[in-house]
PDB file of N, CA and C in Angstrom:
ATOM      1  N   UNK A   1       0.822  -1.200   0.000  1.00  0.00           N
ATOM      2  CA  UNK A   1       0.000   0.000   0.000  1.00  0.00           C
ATOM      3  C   UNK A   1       0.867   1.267   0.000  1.00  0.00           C
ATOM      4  N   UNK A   2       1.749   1.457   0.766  1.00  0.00           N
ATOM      5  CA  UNK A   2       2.882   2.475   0.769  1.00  0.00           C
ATOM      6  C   UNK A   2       3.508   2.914  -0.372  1.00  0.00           C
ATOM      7  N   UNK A   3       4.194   1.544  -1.041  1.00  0.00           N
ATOM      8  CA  UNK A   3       4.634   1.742  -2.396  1.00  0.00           C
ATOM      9  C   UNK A   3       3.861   2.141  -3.396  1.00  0.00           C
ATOM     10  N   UNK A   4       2.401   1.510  -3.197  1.00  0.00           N
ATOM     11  CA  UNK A   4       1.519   2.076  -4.206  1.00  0.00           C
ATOM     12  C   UNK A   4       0.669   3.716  -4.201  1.00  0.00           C
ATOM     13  N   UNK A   5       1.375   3.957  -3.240  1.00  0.00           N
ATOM     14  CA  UNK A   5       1.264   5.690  -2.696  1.00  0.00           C
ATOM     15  C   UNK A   5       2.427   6.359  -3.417  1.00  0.00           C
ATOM     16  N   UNK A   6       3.501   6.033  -2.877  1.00  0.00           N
ATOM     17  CA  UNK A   6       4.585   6.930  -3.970  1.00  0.00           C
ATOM     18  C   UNK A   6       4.791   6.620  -4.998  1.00  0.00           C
ATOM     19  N   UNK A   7       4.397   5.374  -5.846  1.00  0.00           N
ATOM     20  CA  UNK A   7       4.321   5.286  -7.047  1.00  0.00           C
ATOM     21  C   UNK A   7       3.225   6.067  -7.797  1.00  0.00           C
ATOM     22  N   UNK A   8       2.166   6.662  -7.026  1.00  0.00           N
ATOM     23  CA  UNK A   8       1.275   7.933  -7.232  1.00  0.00           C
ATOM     24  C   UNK A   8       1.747   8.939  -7.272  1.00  0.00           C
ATOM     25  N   UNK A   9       2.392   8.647  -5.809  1.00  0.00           N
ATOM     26  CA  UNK A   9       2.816  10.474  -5.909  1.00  0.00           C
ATOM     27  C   UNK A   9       4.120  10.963  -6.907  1.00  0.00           C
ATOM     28  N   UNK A  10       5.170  10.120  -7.319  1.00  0.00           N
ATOM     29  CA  UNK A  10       5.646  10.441  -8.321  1.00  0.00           C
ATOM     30  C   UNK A  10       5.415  10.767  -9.617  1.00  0.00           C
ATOM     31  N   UNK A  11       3.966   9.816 -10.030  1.00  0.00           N
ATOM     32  CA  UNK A  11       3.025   9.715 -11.267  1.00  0.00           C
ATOM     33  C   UNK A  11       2.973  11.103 -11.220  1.00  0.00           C
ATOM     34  N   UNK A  12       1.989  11.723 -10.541  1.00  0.00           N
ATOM     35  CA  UNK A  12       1.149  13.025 -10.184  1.00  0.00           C
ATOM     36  C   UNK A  12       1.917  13.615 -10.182  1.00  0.00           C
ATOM     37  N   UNK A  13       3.107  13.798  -9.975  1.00  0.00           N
ATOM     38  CA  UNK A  13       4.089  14.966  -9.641  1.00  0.00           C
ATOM     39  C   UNK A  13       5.046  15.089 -10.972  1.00  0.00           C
ATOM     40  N   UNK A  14       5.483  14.445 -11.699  1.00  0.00           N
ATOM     41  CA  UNK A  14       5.739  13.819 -12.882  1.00  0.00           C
ATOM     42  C   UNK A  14       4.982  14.476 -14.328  1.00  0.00           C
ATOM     43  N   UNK A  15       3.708  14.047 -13.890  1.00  0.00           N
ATOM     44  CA  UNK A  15       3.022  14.415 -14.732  1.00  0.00           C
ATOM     45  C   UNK A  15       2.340  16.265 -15.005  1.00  0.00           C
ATOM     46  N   UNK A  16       2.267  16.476 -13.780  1.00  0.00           N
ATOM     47  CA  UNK A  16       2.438  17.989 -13.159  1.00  0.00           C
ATOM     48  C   UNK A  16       3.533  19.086 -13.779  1.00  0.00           C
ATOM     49  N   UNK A  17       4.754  18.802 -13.363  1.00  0.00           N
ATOM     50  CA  UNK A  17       5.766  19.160 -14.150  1.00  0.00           C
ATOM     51  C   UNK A  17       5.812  19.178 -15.741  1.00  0.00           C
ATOM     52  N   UNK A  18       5.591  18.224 -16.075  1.00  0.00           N
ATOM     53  CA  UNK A  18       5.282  17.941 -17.908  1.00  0.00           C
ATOM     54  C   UNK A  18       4.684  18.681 -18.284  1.00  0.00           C
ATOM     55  N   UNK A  19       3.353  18.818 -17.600  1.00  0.00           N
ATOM     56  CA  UNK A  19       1.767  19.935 -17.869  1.00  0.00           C
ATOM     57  C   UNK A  19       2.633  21.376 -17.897  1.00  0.00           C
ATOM     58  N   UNK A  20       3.318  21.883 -17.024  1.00  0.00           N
ATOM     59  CA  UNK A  20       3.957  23.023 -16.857  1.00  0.00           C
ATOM     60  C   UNK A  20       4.941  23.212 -17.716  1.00  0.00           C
ATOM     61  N   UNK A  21       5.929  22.154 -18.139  1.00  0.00           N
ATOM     62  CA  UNK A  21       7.006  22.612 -18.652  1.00  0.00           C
ATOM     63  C   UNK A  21       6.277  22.347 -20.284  1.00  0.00           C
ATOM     64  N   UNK A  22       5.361  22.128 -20.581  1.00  0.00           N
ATOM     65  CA  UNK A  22       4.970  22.214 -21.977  1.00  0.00           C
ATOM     66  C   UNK A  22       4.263  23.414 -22.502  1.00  0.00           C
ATOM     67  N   UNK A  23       3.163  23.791 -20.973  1.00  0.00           N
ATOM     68  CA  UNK A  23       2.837  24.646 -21.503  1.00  0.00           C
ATOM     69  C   UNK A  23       3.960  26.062 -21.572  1.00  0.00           C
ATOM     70  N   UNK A  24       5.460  26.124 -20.928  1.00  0.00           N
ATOM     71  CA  UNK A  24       6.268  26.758 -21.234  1.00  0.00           C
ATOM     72  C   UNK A  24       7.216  26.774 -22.588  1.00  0.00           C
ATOM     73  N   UNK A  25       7.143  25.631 -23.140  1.00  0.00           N
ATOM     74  CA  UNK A  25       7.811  25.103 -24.063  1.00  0.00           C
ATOM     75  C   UNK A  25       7.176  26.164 -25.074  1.00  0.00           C
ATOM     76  N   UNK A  26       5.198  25.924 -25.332  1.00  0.00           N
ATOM     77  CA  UNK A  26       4.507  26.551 -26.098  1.00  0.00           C
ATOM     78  C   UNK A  26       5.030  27.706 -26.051  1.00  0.00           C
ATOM     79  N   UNK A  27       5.254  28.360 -25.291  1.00  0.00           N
ATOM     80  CA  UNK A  27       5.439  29.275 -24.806  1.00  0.00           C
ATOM     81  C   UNK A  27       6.694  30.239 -25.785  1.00  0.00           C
ATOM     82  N   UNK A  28       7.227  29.139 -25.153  1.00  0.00           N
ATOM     83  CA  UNK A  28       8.735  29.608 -26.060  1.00  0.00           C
ATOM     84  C   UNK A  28       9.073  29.417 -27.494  1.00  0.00           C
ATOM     85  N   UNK A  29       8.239  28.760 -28.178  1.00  0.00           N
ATOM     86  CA  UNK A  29       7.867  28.647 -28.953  1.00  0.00           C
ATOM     87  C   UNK A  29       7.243  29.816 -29.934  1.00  0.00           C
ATOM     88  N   UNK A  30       6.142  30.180 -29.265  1.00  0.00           N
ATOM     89  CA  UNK A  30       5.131  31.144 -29.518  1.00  0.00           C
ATOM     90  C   UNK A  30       6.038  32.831 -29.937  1.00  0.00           C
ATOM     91  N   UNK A  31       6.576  32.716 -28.426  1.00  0.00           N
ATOM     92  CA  UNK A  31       7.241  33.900 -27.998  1.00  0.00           C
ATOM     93  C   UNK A  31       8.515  33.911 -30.114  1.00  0.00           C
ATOM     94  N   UNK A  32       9.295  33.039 -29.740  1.00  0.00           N
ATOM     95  CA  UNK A  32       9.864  33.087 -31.168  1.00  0.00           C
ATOM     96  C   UNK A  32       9.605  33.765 -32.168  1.00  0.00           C
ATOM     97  N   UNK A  33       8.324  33.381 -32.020  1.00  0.00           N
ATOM     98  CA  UNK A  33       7.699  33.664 -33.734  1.00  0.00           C
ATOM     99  C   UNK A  33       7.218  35.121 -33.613  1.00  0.00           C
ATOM    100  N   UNK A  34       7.226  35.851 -32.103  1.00  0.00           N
ATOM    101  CA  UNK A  34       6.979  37.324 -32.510  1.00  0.00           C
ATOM    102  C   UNK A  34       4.917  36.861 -31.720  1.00  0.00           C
ATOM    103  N   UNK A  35       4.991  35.897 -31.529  1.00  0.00           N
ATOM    104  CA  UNK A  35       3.211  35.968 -30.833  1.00  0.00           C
ATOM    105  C   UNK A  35       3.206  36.033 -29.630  1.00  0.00           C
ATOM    106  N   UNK A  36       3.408  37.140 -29.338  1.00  0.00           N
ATOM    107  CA  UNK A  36       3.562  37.799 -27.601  1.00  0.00           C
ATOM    108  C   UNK A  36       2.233  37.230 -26.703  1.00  0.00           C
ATOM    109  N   UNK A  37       0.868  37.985 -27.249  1.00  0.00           N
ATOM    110  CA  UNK A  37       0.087  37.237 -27.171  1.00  0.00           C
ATOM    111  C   UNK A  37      -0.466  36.131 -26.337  1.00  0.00           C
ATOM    112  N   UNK A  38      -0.110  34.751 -27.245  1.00  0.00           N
ATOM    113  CA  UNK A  38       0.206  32.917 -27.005  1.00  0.00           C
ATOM    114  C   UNK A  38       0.904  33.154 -26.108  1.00  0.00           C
ATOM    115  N   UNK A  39       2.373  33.568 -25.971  1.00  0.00           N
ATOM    116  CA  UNK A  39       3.426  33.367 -25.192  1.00  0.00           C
ATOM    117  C   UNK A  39       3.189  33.532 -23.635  1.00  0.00           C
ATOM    118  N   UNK A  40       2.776  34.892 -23.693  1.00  0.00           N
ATOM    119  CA  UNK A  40       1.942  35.516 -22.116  1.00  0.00           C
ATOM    120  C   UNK A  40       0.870  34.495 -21.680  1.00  0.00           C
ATOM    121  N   UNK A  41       0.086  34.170 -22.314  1.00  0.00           N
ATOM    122  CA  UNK A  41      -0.725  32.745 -21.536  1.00  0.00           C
ATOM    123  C   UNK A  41      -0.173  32.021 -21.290  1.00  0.00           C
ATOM    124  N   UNK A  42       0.559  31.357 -22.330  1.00  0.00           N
ATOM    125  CA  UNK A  42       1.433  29.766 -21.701  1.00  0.00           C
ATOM    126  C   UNK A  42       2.402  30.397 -20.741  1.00  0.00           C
ATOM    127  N   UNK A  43       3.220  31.403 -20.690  1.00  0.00           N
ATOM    128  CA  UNK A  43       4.039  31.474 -19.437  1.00  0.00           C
ATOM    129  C   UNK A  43       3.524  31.507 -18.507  1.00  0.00           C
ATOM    130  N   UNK A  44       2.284  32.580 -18.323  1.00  0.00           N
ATOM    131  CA  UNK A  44       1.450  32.522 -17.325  1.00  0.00           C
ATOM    132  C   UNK A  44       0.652  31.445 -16.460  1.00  0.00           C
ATOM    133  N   UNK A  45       0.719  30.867 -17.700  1.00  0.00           N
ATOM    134  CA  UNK A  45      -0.267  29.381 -16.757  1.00  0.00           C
ATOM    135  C   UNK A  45       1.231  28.377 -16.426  1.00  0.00           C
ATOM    136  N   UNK A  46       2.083  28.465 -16.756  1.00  0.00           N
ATOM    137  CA  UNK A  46       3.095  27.938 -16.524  1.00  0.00           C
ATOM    138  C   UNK A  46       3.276  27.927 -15.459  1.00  0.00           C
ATOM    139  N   UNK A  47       3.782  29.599 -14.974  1.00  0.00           N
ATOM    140  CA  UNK A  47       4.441  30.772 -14.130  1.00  0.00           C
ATOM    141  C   UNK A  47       3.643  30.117 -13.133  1.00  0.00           C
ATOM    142  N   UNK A  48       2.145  30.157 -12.860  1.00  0.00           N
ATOM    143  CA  UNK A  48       1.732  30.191 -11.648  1.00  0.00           C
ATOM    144  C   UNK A  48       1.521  28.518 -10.922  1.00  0.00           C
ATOM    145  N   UNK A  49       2.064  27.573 -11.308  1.00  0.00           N
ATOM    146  CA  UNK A  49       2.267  26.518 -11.540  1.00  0.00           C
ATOM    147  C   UNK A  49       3.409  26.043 -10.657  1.00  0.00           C
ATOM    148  N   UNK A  50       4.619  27.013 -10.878  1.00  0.00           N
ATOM    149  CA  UNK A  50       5.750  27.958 -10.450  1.00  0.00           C
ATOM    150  C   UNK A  50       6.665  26.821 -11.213  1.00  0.00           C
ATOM    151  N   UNK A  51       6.329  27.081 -12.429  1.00  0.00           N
ATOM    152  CA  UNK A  51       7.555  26.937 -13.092  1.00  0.00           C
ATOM    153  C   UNK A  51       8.449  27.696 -13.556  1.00  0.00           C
ATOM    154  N   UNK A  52      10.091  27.374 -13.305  1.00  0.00           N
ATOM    155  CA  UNK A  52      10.778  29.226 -12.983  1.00  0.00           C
ATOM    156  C   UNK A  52      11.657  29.255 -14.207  1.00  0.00           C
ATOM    157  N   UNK A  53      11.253  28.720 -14.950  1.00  0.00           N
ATOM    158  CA  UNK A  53      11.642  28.494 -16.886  1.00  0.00           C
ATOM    159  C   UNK A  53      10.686  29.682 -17.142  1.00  0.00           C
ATOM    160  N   UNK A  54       8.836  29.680 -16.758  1.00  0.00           N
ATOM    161  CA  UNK A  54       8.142  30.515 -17.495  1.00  0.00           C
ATOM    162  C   UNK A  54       8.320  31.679 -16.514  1.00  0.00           C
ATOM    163  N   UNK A  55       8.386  31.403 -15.364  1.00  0.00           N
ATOM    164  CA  UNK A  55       8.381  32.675 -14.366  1.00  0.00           C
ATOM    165  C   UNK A  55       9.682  33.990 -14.983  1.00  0.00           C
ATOM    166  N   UNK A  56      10.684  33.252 -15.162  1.00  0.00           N
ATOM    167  CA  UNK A  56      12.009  33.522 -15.884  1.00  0.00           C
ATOM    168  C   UNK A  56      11.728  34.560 -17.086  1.00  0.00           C
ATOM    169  N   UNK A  57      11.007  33.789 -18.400  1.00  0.00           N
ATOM    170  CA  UNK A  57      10.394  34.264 -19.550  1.00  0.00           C
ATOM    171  C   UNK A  57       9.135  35.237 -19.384  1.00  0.00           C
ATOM    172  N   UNK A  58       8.669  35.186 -18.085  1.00  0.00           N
ATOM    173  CA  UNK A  58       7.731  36.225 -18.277  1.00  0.00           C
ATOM    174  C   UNK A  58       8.184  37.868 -17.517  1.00  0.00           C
ATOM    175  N   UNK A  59      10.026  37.538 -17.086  1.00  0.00           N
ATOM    176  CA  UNK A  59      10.739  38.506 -16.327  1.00  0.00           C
ATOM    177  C   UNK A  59      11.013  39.097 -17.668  1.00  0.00           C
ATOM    178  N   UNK A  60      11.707  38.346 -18.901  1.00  0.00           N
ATOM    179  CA  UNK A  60      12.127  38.684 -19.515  1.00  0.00           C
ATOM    180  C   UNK A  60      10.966  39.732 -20.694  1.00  0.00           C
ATOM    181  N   UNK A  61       9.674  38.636 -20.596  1.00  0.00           N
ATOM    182  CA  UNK A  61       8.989  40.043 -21.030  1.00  0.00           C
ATOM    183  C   UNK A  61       8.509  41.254 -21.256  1.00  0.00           C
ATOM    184  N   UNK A  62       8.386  41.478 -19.707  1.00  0.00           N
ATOM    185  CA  UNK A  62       8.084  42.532 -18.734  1.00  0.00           C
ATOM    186  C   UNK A  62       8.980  43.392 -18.616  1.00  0.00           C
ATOM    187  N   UNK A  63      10.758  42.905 -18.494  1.00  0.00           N
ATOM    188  CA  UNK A  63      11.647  43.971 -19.003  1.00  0.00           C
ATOM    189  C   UNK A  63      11.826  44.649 -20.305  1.00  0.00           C
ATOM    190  N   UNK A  64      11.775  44.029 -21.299  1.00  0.00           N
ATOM    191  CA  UNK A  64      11.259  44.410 -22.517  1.00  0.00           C
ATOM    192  C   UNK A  64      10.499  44.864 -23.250  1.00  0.00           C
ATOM    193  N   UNK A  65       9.028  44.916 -22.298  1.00  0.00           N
ATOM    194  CA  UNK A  65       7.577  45.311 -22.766  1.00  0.00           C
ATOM    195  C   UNK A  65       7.311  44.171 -24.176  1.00  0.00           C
ATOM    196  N   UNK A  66       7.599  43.278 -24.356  1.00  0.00           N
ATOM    197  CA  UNK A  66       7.251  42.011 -25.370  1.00  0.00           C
ATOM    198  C   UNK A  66       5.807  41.850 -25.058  1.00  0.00           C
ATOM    199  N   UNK A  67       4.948  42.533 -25.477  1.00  0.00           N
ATOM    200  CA  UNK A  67       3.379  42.147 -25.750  1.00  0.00           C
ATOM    201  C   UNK A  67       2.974  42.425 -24.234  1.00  0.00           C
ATOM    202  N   UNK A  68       3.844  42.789 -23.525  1.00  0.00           N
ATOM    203  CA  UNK A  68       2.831  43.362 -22.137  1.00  0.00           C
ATOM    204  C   UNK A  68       3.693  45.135 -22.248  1.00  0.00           C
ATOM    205  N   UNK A  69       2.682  45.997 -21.317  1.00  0.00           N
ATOM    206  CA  UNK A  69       3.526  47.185 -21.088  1.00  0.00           C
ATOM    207  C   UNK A  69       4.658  46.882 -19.824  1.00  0.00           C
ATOM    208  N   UNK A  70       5.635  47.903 -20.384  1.00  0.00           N
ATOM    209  CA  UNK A  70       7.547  47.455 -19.465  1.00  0.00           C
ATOM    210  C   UNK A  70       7.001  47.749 -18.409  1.00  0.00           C
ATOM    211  N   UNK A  71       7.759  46.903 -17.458  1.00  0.00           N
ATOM    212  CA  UNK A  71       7.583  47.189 -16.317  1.00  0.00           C
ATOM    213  C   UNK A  71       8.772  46.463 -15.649  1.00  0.00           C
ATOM    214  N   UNK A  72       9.679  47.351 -14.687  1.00  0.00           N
ATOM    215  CA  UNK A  72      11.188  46.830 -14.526  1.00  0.00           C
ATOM    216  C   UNK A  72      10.784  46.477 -13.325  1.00  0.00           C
ATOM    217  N   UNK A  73       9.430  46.556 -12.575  1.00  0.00           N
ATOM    218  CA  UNK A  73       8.718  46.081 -10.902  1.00  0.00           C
ATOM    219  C   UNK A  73       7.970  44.863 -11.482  1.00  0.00           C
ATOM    220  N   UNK A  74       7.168  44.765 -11.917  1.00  0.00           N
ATOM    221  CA  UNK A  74       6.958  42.983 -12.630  1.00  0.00           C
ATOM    222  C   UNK A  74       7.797  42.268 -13.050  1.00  0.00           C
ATOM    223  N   UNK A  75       8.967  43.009 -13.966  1.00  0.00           N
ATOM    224  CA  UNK A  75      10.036  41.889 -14.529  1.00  0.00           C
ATOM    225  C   UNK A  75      11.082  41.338 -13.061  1.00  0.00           C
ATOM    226  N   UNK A  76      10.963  42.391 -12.176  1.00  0.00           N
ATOM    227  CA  UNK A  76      11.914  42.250 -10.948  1.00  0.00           C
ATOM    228  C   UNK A  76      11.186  41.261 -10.373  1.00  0.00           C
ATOM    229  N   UNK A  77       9.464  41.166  -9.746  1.00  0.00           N
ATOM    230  CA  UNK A  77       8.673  40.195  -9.456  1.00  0.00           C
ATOM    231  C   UNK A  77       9.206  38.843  -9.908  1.00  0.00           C
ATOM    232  N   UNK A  78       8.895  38.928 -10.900  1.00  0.00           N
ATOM    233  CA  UNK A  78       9.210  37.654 -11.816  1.00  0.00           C
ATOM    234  C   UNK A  78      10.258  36.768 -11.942  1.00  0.00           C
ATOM    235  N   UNK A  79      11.197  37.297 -12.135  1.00  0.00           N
ATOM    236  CA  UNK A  79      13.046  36.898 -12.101  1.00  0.00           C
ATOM    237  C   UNK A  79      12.744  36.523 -10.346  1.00  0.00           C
ATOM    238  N   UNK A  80      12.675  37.454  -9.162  1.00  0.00           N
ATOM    239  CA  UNK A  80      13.093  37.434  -7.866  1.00  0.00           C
ATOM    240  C   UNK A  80      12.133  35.348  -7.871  1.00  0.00           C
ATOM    241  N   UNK A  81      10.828  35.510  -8.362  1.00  0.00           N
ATOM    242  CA  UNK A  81      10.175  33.871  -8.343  1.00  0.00           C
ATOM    243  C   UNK A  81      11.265  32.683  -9.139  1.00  0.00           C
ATOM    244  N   UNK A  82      11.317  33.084 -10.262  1.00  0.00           N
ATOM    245  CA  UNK A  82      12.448  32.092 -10.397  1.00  0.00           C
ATOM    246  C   UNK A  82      13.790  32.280 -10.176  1.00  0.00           C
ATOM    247  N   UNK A  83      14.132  33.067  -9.502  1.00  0.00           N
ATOM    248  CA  UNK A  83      15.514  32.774  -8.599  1.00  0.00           C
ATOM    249  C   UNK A  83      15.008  31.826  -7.554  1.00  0.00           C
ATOM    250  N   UNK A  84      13.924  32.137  -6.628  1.00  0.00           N
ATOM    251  CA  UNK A  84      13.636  31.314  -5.491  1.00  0.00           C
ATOM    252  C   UNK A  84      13.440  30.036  -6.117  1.00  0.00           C
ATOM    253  N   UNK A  85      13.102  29.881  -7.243  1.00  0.00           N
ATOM    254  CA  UNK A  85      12.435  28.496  -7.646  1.00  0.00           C
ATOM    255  C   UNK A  85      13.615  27.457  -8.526  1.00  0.00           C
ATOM    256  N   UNK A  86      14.982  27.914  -8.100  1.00  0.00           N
ATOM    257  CA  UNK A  86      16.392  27.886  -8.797  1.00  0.00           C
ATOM    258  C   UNK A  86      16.522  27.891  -9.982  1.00  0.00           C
ATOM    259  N   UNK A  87      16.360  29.174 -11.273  1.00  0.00           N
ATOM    260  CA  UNK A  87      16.126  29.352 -12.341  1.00  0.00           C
ATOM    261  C   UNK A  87      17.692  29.706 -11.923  1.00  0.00           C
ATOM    262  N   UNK A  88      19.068  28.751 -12.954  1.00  0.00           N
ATOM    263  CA  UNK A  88      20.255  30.120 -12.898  1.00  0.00           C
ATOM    264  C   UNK A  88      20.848  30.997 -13.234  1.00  0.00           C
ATOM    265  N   UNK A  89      19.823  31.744 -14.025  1.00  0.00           N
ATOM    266  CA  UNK A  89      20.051  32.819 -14.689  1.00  0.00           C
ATOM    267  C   UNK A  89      19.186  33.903 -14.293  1.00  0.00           C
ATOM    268  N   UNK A  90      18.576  33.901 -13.056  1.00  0.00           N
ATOM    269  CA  UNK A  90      17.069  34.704 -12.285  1.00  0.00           C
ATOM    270  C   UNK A  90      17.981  35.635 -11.740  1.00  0.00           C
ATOM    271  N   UNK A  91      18.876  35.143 -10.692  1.00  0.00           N
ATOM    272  CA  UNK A  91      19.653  35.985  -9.951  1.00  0.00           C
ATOM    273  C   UNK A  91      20.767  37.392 -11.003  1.00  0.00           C
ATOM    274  N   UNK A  92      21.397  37.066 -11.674  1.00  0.00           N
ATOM    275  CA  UNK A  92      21.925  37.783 -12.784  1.00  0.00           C
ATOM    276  C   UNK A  92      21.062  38.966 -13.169  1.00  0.00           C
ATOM    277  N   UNK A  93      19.823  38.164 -13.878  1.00  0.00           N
ATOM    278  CA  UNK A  93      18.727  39.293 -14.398  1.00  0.00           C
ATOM    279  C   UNK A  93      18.800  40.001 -13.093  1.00  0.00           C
ATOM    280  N   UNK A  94      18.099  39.656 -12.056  1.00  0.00           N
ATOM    281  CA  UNK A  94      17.576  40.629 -11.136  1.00  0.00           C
ATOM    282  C   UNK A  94      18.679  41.368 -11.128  1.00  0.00           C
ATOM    283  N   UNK A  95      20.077  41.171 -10.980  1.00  0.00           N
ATOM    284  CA  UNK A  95      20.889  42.640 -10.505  1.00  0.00           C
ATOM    285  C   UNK A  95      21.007  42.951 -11.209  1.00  0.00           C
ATOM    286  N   UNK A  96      21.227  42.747 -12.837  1.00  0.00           N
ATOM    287  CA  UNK A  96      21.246  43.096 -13.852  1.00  0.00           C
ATOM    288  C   UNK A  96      20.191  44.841 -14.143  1.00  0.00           C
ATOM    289  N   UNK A  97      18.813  43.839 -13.428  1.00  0.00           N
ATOM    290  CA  UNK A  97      18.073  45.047 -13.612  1.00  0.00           C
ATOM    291  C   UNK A  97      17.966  45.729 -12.531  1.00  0.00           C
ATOM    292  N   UNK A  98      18.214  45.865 -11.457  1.00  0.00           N
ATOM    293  CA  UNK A  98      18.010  46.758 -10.449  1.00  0.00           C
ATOM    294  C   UNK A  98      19.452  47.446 -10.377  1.00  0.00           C
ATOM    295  N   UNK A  99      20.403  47.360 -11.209  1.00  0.00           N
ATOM    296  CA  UNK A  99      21.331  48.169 -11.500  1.00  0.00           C
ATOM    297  C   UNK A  99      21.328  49.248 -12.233  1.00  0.00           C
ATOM    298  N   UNK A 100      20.423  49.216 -13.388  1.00  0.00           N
ATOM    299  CA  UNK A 100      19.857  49.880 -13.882  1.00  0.00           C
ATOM    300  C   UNK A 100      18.690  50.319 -13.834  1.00  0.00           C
ATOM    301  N   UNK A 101      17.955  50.404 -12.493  1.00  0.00           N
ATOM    302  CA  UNK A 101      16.491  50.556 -12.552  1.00  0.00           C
ATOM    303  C   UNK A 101      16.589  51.940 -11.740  1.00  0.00           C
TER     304      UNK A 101
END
């Protein structure tokens, strides 16, 4: 019975991750082609998921104004989540931008 519990909870957790990192994939994908748009949903539903691939990509939007208006306090939001969520390139951005902010 035990085993057949964490052989769940890995399933579920497994499968969780996949759901997230695809809909980031779309994401990045989307974002490519110039469809800001697509991109902002799939990171978003990614992001809050807390996947820190989309959390990451939606820092990078937000510094840029890429299909949302700039904002160097959302992109800072954003990066500061996937630093916590060990993105390793979160920490960089953030001083990156609060060096210049």
């Amino acid at each position: 019975m035990i085993l057949r519990k964490f052989v769940f909870a890995i399933a579920l957790f497994t499968s969780q991750s996949m759901l997230a990192h695809a809909d980031n994939a779309k994401g990045e994908e989307a974002y490519a082609k110039g469809e800001y748009a697509v991109a902002l949903v799939e990171f978003t539903e990614a992001a809050e998921n807390n996947d820190m691939n989309a959390q990451y990509n939606l820092g990078v939007m937000y510094e840029h104004g890429h299909g949302v208006k700039q904002s160097d306090l959302k992109a800072g939001e954003w990066y500061q989540l996937a630093a916590d969520n060990g993105h390793p390139d979160a920490p960089t951005a953030l001083q990156l931008l609060y060096e210049y902010f």
